[in-house]
C-alpha atoms as a PDB file:
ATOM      1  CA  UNK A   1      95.344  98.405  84.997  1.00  0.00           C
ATOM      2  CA  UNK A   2      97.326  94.789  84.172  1.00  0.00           C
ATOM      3  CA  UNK A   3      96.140  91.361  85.175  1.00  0.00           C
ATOM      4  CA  UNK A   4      99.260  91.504  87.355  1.00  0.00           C
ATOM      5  CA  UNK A   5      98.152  94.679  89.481  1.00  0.00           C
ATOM      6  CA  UNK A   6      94.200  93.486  89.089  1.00  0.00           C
ATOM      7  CA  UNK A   7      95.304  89.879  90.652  1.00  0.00           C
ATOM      8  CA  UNK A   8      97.563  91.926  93.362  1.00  0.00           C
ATOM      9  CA  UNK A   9      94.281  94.282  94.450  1.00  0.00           C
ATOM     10  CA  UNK A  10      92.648  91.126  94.957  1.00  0.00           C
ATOM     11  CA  UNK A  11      94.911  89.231  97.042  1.00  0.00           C
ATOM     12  CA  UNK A  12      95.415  92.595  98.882  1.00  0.00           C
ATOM     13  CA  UNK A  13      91.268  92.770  98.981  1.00  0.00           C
ATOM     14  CA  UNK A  14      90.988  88.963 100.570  1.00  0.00           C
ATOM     15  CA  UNK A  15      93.455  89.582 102.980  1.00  0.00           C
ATOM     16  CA  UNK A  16      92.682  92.599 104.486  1.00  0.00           C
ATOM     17  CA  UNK A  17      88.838  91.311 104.628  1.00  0.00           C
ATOM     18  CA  UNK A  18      90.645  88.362 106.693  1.00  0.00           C
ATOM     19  CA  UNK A  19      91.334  91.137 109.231  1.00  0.00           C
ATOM     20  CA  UNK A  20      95.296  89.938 108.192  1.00  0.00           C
ATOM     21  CA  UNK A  21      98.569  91.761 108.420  1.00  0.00           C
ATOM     22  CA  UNK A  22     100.711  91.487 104.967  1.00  0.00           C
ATOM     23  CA  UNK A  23     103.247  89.916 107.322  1.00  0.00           C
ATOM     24  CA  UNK A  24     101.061  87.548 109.065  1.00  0.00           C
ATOM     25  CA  UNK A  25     100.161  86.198 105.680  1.00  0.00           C
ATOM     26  CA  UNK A  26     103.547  86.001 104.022  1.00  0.00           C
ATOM     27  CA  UNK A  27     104.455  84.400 107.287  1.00  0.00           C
ATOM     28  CA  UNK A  28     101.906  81.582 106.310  1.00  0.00           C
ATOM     29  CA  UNK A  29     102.858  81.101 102.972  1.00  0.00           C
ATOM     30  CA  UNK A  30     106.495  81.366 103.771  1.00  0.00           C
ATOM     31  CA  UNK A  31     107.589  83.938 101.869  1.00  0.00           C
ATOM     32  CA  UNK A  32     109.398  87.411 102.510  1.00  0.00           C
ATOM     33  CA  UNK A  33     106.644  90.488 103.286  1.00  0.00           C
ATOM     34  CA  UNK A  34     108.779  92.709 100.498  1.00  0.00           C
ATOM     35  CA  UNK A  35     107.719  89.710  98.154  1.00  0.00           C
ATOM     36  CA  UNK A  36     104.306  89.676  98.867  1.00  0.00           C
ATOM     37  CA  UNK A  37     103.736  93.260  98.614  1.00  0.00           C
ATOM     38  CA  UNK A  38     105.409  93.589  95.141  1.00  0.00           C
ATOM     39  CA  UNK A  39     102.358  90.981  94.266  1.00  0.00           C
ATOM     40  CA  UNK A  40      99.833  93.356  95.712  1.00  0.00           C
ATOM     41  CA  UNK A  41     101.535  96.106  94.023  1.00  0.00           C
ATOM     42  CA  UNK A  42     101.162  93.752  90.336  1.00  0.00           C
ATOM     43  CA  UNK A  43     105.180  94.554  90.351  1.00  0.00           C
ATOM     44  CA  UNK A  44     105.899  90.230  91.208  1.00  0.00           C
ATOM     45  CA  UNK A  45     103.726  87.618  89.674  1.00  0.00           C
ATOM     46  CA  UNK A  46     103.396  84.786  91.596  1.00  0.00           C
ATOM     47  CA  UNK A  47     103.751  81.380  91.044  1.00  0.00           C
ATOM     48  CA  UNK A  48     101.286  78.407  90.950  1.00  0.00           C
ATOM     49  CA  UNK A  49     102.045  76.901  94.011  1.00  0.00           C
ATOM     50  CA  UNK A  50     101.733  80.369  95.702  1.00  0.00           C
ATOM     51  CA  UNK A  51      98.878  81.274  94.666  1.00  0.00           C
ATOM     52  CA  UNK A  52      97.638  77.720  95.511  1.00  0.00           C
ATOM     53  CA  UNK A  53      99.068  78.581  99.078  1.00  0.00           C
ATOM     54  CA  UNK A  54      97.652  81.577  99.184  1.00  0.00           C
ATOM     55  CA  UNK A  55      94.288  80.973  98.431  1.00  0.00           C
ATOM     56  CA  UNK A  56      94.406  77.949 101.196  1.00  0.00           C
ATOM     57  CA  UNK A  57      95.621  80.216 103.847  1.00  0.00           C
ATOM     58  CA  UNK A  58      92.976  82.652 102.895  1.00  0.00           C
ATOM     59  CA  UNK A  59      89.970  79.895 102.919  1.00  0.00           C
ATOM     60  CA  UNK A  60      89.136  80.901  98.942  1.00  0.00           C
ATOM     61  CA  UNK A  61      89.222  79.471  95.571  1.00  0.00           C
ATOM     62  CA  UNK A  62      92.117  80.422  93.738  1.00  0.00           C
ATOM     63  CA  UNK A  63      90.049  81.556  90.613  1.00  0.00           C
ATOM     64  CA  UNK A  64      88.704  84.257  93.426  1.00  0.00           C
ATOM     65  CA  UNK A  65      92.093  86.019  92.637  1.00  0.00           C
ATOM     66  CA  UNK A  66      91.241  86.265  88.865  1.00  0.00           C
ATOM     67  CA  UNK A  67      87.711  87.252  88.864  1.00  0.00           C
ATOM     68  CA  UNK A  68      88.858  91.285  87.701  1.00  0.00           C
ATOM     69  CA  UNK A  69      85.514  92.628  86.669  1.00  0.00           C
ATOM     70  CA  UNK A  70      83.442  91.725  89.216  1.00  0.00           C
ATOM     71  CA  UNK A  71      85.781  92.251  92.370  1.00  0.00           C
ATOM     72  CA  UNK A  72      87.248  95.517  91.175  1.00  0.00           C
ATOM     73  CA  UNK A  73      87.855  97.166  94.457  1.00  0.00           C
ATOM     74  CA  UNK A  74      86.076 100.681  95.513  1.00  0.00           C
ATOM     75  CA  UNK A  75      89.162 102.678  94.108  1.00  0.00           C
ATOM     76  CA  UNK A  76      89.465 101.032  90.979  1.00  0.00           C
ATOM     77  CA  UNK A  77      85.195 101.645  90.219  1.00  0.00           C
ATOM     78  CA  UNK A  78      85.436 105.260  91.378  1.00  0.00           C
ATOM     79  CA  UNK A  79      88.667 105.779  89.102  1.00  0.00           C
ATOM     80  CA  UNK A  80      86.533 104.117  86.421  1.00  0.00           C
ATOM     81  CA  UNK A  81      83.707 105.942  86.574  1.00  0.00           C
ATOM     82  CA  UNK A  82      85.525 109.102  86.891  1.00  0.00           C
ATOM     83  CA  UNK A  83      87.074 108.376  83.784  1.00  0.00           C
ATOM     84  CA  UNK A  84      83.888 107.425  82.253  1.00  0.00           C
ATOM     85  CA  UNK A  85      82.501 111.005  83.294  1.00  0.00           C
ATOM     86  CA  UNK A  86      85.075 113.402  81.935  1.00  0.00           C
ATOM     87  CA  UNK A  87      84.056 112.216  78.534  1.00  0.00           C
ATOM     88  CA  UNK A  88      80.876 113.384  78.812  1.00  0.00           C
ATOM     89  CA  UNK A  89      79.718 117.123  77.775  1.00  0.00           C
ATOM     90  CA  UNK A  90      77.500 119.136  80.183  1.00  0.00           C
ATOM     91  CA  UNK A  91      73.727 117.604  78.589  1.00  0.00           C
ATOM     92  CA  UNK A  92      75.591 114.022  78.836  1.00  0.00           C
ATOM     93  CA  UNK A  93      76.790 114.402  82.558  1.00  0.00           C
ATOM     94  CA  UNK A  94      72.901 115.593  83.612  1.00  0.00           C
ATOM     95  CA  UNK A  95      71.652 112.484  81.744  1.00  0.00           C
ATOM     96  CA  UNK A  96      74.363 109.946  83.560  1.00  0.00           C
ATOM     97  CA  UNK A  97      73.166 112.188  87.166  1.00  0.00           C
ATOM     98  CA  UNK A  98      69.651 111.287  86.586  1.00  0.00           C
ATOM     99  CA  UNK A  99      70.062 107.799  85.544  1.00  0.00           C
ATOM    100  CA  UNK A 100      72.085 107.631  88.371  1.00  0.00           C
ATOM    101  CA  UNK A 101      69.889 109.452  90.399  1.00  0.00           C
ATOM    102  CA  UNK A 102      66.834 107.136  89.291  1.00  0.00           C
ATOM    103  CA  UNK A 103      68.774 103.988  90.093  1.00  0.00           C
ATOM    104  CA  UNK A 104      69.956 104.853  93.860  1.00  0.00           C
END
């Protein structure tokens, strides 16, 4: 996953925690919806001043946008993990189950 597409999923994230529409926001930071969904997509990158307005209209610190690792969004961890898992031979995945197991 790029920065670009890491920095989209958490505008994306923000925003839809903000109970907002991707048009009521682009509306706020005057911009076109197509434009702001190629950032959530990681397709556009924005610039400084966007992400400045952004983060205003969403009431955050723009850094929030950049914190990757420990944001990552439900998706992205499952994905992960999944990948993480199909690594592992059968005496592996029964170790990672009870490990899991022991921690939840």
């Amino acid at each position: 996953m790029t920065a670009a597409s890491q920095f989209g999923g958490l505008v994306r994230s923000v925003r839809k925690s903000r109970k907002l529409k991707i048009w009521q926001l682009a509306e706020k930071v005057d911009i076109e919806v197509k434009h702001l969904g190629r950032i959530e997509r990681g397709e556009r990158q924005p610039s400084f001043d966007l992400i400045i307005a952004l983060a205003k209209c969403l009431s955050v610190s723009p850094s929030k946008f950049f914190e990757f690792d420990s944001t990552a969004d439900p998706k992205t961890l499952r994905k992960n993990i999944d990948q993480l898992l199909s690594n592992l031979d059968p005496k592996q995945l029964g170790v990672a189950r009870q490990v899991l197991t022991a921690l939840f």
